[in-house]
N, C-alpha and C. Protein backbone atom coordinates (compact mmCIF):
# COMPACT_ATOMS: atom_id res chain seq x y z
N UNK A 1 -12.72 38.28 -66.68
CA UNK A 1 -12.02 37.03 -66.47
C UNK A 1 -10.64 37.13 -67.11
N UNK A 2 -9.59 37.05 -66.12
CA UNK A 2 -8.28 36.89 -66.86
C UNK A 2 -8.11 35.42 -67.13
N UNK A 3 -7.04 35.60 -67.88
CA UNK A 3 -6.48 34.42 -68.63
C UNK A 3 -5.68 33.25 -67.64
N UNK A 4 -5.27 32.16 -67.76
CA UNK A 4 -4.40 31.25 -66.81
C UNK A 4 -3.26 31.55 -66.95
N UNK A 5 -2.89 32.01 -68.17
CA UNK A 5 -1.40 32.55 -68.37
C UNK A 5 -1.03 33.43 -67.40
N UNK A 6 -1.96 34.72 -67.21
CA UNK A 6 -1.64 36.09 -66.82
C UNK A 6 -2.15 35.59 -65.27
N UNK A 7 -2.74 34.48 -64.99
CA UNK A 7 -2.80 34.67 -63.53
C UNK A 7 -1.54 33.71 -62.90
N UNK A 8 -1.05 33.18 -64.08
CA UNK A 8 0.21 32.27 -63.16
C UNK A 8 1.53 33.29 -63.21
N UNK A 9 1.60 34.72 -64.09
CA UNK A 9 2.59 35.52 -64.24
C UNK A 9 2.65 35.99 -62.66
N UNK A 10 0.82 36.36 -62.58
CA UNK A 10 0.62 37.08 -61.40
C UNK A 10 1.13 36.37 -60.04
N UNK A 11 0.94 35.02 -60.11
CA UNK A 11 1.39 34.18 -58.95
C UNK A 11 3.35 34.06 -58.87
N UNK A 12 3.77 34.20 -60.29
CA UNK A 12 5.15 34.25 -60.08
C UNK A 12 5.62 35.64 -59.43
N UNK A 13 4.95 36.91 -59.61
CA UNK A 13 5.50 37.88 -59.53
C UNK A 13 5.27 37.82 -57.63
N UNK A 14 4.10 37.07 -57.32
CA UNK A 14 3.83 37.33 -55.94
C UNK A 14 4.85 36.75 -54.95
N UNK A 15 5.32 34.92 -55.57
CA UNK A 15 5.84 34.35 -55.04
C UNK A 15 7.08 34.60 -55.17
N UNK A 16 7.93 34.40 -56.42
CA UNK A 16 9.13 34.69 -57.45
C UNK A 16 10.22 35.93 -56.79
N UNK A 17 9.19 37.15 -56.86
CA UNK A 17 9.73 38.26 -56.95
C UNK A 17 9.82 38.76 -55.63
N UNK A 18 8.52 38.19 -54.97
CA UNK A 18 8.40 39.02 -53.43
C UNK A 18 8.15 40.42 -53.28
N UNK A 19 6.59 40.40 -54.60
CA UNK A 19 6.51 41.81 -55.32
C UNK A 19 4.99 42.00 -53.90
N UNK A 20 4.97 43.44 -53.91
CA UNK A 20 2.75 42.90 -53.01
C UNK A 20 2.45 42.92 -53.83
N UNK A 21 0.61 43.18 -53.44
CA UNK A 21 0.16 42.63 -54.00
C UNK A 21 -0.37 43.32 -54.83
N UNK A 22 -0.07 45.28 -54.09
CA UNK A 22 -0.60 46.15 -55.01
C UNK A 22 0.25 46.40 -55.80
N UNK A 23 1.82 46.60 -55.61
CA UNK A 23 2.48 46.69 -56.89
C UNK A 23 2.45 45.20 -58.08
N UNK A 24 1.45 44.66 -58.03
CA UNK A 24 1.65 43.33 -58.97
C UNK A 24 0.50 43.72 -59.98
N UNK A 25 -0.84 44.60 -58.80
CA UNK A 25 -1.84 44.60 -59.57
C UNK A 25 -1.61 45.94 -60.29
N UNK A 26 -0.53 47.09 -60.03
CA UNK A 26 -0.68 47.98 -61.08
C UNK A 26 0.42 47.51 -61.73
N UNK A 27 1.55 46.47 -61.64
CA UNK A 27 1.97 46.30 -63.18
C UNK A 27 1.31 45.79 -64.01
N UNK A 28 0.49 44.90 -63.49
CA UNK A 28 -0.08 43.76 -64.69
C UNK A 28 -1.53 44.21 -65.22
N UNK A 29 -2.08 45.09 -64.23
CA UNK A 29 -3.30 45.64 -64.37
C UNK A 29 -4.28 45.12 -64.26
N UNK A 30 -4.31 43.93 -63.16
CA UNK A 30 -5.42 43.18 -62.62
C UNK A 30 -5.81 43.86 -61.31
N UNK A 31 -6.94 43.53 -60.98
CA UNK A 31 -7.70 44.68 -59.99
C UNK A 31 -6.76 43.29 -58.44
N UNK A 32 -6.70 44.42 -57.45
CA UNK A 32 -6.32 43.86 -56.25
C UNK A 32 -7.23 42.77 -55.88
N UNK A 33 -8.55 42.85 -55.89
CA UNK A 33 -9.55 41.75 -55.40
C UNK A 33 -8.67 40.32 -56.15
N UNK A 34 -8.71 40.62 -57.34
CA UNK A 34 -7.96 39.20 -58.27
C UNK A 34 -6.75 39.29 -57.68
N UNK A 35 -5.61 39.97 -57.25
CA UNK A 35 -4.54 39.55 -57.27
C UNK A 35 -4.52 38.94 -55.93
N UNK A 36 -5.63 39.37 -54.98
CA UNK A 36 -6.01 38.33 -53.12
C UNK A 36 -5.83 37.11 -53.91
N UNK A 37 -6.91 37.07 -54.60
CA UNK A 37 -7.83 35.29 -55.03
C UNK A 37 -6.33 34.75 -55.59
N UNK A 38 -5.73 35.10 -56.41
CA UNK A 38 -4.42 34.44 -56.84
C UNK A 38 -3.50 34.00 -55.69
N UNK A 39 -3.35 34.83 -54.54
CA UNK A 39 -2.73 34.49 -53.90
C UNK A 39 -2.75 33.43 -53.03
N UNK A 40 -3.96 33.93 -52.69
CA UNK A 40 -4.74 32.65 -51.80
C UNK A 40 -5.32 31.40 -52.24
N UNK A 41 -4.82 31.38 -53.60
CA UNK A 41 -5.12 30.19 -54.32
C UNK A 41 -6.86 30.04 -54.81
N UNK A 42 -7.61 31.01 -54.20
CA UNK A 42 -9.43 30.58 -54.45
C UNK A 42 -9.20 30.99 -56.07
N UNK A 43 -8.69 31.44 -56.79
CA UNK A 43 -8.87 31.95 -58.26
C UNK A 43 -8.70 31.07 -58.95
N UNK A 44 -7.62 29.94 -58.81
CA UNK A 44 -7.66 28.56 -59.42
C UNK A 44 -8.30 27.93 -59.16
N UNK A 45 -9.05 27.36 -57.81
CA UNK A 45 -10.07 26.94 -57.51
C UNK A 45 -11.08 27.27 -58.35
N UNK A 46 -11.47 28.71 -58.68
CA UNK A 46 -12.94 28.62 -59.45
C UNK A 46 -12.85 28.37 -60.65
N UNK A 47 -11.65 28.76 -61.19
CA UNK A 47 -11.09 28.56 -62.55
C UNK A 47 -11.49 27.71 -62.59
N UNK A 48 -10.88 25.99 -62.35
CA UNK A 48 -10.71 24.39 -62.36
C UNK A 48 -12.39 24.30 -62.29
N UNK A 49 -13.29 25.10 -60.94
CA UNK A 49 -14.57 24.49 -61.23
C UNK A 49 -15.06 25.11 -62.10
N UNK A 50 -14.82 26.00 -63.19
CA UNK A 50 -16.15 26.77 -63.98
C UNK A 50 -15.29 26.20 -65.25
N UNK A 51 -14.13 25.83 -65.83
CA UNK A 51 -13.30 25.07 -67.15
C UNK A 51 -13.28 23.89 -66.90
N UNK A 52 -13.49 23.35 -66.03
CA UNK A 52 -12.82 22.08 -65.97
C UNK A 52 -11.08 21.80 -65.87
N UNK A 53 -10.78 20.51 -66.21
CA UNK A 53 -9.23 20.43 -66.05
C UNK A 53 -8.38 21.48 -66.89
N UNK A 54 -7.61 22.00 -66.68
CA UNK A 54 -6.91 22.32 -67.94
C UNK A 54 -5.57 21.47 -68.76
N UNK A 55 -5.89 20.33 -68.13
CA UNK A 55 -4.64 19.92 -69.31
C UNK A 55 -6.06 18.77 -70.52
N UNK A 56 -7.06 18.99 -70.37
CA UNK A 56 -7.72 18.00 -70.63
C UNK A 56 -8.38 18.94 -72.00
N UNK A 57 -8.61 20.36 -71.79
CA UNK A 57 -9.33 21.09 -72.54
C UNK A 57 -8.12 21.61 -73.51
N UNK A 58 -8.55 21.49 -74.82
CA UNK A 58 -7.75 21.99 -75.93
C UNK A 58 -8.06 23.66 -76.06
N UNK A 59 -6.82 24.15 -76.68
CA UNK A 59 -7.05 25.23 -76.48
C UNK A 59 -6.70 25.55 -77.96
N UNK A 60 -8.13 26.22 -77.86
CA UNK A 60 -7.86 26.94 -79.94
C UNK A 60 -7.44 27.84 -79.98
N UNK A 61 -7.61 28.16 -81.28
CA UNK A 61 -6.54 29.01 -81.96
C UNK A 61 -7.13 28.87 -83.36
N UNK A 62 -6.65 30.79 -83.99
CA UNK A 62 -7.32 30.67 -85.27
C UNK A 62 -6.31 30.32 -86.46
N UNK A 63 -6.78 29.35 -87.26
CA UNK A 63 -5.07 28.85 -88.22
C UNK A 63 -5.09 30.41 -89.23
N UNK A 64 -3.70 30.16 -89.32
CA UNK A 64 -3.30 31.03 -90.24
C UNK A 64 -3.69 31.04 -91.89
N UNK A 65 -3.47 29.69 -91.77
CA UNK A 65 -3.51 29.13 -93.53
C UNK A 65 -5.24 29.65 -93.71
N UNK A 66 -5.85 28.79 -93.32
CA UNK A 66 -7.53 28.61 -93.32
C UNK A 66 -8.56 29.17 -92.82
N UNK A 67 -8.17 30.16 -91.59
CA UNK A 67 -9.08 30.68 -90.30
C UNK A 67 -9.85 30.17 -89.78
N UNK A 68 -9.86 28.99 -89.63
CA UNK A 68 -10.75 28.44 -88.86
C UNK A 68 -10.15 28.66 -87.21
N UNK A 69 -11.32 27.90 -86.01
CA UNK A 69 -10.85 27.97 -84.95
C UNK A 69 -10.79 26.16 -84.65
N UNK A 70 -9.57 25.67 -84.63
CA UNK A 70 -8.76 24.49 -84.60
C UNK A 70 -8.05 24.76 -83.71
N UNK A 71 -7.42 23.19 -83.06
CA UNK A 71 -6.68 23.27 -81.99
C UNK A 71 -5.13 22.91 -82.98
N UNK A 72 -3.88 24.02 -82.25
CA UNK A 72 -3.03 23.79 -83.23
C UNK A 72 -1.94 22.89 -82.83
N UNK A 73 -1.37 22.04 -84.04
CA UNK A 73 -1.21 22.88 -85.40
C UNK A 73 -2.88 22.39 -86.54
N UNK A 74 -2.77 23.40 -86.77
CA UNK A 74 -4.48 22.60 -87.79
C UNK A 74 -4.47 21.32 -88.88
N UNK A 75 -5.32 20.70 -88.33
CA UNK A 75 -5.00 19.00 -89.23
C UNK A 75 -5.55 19.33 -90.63
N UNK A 76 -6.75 19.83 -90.82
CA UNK A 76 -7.05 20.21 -91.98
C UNK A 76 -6.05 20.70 -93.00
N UNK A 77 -5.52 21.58 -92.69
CA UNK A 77 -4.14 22.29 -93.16
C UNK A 77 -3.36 21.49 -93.43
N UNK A 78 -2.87 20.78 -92.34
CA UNK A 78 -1.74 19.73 -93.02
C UNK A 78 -1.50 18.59 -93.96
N UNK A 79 -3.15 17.55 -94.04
CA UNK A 79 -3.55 16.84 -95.06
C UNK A 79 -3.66 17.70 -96.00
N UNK A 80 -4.44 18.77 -96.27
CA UNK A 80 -4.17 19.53 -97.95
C UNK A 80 -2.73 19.47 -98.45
N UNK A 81 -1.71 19.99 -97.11
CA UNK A 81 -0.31 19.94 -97.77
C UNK A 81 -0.01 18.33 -98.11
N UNK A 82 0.06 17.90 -97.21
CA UNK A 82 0.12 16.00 -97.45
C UNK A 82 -0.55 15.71 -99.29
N UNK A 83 -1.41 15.73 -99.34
CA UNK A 83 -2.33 15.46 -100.54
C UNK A 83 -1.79 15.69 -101.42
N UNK A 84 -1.73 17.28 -101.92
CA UNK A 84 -1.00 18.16 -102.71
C UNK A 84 0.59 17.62 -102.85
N UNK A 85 1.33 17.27 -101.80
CA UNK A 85 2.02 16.56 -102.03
C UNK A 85 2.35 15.10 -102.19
N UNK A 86 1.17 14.66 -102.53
CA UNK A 86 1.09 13.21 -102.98
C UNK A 86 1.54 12.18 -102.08
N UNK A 87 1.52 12.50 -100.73
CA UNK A 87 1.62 11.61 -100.00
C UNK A 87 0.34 10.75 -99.63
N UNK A 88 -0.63 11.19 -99.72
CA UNK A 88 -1.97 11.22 -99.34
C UNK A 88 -2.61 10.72 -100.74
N UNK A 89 -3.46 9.29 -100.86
CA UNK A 89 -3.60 9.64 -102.00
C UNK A 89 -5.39 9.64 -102.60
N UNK A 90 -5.57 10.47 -103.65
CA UNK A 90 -7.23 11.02 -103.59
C UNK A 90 -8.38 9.50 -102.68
N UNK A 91 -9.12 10.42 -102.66
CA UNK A 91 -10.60 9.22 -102.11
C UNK A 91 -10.88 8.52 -103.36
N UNK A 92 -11.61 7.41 -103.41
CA UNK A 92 -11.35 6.58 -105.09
C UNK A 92 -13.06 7.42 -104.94
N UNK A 93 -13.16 7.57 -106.93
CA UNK A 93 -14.24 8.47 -107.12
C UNK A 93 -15.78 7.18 -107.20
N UNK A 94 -16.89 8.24 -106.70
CA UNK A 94 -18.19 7.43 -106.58
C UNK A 94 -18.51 6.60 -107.74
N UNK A 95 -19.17 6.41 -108.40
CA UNK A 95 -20.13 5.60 -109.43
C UNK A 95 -20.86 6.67 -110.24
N UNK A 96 -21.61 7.13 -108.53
CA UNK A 96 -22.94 8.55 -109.47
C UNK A 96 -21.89 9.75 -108.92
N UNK A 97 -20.32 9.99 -109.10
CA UNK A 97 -20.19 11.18 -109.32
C UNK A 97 -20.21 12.08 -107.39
N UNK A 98 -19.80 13.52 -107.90
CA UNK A 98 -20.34 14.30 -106.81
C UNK A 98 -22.13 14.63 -107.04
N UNK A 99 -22.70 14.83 -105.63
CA UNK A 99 -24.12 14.82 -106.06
C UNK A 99 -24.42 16.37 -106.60
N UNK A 100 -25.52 16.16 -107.33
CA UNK A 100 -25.79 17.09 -108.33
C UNK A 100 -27.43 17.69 -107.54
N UNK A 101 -26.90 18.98 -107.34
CA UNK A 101 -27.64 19.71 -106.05
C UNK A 101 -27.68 21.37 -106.53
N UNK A 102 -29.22 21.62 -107.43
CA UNK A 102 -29.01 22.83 -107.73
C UNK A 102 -29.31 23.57 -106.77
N UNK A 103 -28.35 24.83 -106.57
CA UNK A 103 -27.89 25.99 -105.87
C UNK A 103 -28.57 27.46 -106.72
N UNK A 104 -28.81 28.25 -106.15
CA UNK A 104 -29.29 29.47 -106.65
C UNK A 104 -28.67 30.41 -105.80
N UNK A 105 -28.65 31.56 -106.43
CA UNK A 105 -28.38 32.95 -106.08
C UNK A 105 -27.28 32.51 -105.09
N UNK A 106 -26.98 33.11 -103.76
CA UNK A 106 -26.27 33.19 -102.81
C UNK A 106 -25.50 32.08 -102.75
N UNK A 107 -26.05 31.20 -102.53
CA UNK A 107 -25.42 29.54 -102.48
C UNK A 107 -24.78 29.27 -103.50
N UNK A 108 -25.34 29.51 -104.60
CA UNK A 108 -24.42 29.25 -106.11
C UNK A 108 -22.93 30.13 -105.79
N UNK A 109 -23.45 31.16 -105.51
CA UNK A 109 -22.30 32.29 -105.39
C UNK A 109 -20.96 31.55 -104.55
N UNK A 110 -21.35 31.55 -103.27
CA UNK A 110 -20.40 31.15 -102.05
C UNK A 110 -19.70 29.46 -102.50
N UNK A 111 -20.64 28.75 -103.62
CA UNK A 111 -20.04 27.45 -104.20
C UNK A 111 -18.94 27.74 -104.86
N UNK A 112 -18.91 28.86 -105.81
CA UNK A 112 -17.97 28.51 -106.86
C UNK A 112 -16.92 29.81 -106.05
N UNK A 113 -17.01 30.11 -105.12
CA UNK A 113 -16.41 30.80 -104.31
C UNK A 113 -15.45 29.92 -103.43
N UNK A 114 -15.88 29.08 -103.08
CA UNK A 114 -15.22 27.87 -102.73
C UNK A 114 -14.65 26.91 -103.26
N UNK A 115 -15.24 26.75 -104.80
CA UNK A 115 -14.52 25.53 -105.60
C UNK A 115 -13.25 26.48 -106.04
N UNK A 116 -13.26 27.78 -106.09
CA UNK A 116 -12.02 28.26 -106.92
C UNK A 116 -10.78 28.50 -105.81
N UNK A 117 -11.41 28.55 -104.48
CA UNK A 117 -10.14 28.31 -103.19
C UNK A 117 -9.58 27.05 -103.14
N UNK A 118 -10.24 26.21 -103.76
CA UNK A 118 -10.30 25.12 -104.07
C UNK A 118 -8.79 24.38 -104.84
N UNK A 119 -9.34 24.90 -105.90
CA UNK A 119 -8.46 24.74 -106.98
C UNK A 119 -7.49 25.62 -107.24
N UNK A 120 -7.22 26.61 -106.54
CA UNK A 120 -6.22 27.97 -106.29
C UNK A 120 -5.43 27.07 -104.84
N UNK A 121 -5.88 26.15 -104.10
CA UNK A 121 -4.78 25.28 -102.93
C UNK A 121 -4.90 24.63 -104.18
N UNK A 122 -4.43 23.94 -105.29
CA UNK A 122 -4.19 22.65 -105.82
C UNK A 122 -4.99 21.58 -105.77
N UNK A 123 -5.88 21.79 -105.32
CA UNK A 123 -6.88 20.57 -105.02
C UNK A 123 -7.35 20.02 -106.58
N UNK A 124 -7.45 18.99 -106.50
CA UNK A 124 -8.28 18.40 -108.16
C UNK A 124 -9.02 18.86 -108.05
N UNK A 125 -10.18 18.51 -109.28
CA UNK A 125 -11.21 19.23 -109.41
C UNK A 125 -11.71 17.55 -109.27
N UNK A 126 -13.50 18.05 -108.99
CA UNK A 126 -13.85 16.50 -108.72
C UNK A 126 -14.37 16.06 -109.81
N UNK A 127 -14.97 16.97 -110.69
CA UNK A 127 -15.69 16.60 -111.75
C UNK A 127 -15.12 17.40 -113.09
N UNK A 128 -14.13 17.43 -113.87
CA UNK A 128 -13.73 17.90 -114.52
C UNK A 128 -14.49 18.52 -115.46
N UNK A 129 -15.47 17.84 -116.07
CA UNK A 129 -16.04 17.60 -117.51
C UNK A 129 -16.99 18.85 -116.65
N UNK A 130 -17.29 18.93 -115.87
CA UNK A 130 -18.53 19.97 -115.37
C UNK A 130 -18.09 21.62 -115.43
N UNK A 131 -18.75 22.30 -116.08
CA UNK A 131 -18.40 23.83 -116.28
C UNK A 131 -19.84 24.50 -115.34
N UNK A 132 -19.49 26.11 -115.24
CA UNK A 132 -21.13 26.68 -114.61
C UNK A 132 -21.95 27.32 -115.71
N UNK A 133 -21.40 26.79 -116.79
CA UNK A 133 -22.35 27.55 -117.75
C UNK A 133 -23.17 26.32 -118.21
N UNK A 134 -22.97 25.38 -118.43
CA UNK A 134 -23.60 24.36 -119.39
C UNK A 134 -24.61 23.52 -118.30
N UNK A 135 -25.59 23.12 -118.81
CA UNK A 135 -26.57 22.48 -117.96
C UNK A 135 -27.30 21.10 -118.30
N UNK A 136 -26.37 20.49 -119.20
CA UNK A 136 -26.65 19.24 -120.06
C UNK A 136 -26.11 18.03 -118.84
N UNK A 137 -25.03 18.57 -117.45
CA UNK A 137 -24.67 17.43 -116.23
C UNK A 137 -25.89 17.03 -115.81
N UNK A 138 -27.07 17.92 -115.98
CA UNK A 138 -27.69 18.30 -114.98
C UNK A 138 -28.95 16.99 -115.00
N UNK A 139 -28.98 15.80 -113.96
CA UNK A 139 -29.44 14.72 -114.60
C UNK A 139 -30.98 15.31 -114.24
N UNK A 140 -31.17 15.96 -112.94
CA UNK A 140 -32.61 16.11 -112.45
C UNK A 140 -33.36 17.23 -113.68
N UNK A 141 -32.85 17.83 -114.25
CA UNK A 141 -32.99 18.43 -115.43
C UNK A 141 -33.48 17.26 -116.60
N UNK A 142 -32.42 16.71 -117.09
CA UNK A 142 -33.26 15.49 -117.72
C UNK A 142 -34.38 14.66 -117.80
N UNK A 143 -34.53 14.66 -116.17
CA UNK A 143 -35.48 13.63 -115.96
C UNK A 143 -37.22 14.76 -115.48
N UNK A 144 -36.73 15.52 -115.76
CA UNK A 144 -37.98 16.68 -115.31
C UNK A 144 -39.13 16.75 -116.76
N UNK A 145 -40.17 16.62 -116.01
CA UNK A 145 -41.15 15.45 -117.34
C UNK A 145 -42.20 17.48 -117.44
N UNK A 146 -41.42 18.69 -116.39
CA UNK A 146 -42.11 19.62 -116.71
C UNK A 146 -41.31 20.57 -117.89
N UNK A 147 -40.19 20.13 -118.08
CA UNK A 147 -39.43 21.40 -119.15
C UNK A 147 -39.65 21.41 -119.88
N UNK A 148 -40.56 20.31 -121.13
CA UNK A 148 -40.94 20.56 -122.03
C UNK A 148 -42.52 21.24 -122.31
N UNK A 149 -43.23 21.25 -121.21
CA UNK A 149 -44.28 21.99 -121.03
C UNK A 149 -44.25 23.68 -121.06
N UNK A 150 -43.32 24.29 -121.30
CA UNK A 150 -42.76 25.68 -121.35
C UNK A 150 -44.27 26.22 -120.04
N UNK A 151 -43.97 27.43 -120.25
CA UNK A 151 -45.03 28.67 -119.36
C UNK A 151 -46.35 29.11 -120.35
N UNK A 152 -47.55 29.23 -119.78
CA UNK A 152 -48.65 29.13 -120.40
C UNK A 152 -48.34 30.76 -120.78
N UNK A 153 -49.12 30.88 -122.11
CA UNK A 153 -49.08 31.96 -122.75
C UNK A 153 -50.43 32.88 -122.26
N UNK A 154 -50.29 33.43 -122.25
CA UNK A 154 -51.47 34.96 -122.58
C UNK A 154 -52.87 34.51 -122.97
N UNK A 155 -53.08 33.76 -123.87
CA UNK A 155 -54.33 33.54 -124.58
C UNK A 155 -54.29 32.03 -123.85
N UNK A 156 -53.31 31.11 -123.19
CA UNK A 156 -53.94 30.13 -122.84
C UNK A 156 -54.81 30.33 -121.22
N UNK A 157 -53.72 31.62 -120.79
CA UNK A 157 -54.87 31.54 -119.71
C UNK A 157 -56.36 31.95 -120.07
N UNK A 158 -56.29 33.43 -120.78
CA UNK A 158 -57.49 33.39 -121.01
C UNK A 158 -58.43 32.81 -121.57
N UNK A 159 -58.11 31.75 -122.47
CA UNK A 159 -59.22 30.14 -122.40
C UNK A 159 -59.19 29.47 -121.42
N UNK A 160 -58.70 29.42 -120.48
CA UNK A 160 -58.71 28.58 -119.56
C UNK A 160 -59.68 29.59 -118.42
N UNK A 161 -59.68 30.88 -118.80
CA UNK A 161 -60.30 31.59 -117.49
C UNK A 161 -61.84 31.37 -118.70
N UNK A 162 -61.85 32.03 -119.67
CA UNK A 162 -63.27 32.03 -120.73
C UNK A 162 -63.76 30.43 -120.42
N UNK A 163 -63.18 28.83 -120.33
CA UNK A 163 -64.01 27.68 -120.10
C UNK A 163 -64.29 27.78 -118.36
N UNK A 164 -63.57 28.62 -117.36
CA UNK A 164 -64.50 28.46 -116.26
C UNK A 164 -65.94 29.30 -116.00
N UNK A 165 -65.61 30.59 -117.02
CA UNK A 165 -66.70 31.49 -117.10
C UNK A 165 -67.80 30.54 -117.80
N UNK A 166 -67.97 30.17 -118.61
CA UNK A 166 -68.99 29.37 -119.14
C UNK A 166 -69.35 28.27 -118.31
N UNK A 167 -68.84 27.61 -117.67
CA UNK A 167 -69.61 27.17 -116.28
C UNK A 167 -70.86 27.59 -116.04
N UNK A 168 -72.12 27.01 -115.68
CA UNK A 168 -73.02 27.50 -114.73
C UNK A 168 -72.79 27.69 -113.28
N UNK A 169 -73.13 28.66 -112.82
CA UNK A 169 -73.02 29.25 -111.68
C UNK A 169 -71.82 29.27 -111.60
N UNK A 170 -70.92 30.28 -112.16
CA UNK A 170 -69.43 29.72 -111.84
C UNK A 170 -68.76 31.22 -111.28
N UNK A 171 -67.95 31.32 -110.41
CA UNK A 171 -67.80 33.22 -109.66
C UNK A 171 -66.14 33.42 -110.68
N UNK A 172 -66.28 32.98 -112.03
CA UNK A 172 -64.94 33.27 -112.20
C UNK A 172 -64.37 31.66 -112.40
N UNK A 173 -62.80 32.07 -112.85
CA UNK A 173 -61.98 30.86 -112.67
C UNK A 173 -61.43 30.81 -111.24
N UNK A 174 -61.02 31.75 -110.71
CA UNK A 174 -61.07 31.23 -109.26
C UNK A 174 -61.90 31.01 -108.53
N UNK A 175 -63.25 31.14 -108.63
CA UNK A 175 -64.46 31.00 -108.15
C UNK A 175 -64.40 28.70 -108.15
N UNK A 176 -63.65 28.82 -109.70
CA UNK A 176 -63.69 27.58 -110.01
C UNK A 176 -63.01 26.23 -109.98
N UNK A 177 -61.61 27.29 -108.58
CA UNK A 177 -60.54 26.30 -108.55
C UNK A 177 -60.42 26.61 -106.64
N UNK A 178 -61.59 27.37 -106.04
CA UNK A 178 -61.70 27.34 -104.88
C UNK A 178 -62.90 26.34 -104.42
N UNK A 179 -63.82 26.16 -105.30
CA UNK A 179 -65.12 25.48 -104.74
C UNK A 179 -65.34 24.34 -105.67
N UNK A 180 -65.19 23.44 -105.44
CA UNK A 180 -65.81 22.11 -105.61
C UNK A 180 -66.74 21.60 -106.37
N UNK A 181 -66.98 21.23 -108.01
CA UNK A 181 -68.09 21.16 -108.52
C UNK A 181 -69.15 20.52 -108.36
N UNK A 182 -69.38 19.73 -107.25
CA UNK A 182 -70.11 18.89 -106.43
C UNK A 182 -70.99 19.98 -105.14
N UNK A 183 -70.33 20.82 -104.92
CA UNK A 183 -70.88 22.23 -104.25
C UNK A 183 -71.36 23.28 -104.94
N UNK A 184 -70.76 23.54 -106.14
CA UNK A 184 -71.37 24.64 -107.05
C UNK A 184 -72.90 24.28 -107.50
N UNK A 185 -73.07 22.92 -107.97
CA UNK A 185 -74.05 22.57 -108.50
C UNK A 185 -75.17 22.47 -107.79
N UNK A 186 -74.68 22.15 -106.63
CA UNK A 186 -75.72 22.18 -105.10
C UNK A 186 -76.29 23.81 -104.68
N UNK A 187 -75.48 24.75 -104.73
CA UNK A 187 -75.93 26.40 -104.62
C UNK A 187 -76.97 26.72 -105.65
């Protein structure tokens, strides 16, 4: 599929120049079959039916500043400059803050990978007081009724496996956390 650009060059060179049709297709290097359909107009025809209009469809482009694929000039781009230049002025800040959403491994990574593009365009920071080392922001941390329960030790499992062994009829502690003591007692 060529481009609309390169098939309206092709239509100038046909009409314009009063070039044929084979010297059009070895300058431009479109195969003769395409340079018929151009001529005869069916190539815009299918174009229009397989795109739709073309003044209606935006046409992207990758920004320079950001890389994204935006239609240009990129709006994103230009409010950062706006902002940064204080024309624009911040969003007024929440109550509860930015939300507090722990991230691990990869995700953590690509976050502060982003907060520092961040703050390398000038952007504020949203939460100042917040560092990645300290974990005292951290409210779901606070309110976690398991952190003070630490990790069972060595000898607590094995009392905990020694009171299912003493069980009657008991196949073990997993014997004793797969079957039902309302069923054991019944076997």
């Amino acid at each position: 599929m060529i481009s609309p650009a390169l098939a309206a060059k092709v239509r100038s060179l046909l009409v314009d120049q009063k070039m044929s049709q084979r010297q059009v297709a070895r300058l431009t290097g479109v195969s003769r079959a395409t340079v018929k359909a151009i001529a005869s107009g069916e190539w815009f025809e299918r174009h229009r039916a397989r795109h739709g209009n073309d003044e209606t469809t935006p046409i992207l482009a990758r920004c320079p500043e950001c890389g994204a694929m935006v239609e240009m000039p990129c709006r994103a781009c230009e409010v950062r400059r706006l902002k940064k230049a204080g024309r624009i002025p911040p969003l007024p800040a929440t109550e509860d803050g930015p939300p507090r959403v722990e991230l691990r491994g990869s995700e953590y990574a690509r976050y502060l990978e982003v907060r520092a593009a961040a703050l390398a365009r000038g952007e504020p920071d949203a939460d100042p007081a917040w560092s990645p080392d300290s974990d005292s922001h951290d409210t779901w941390l606070d309110d976690d009724p398991f952190t003070a329960l630490g990790s069972p030790t060595e000898t607590d499992l094995a009392n905990l496996e020694a009171s299912f062994e003493s069980q009657p009829r008991g196949d073990g502690w997993i014997g004793a956390l797969v079957v039902p003591s309302e069923l054991r007692r019944a076997a």
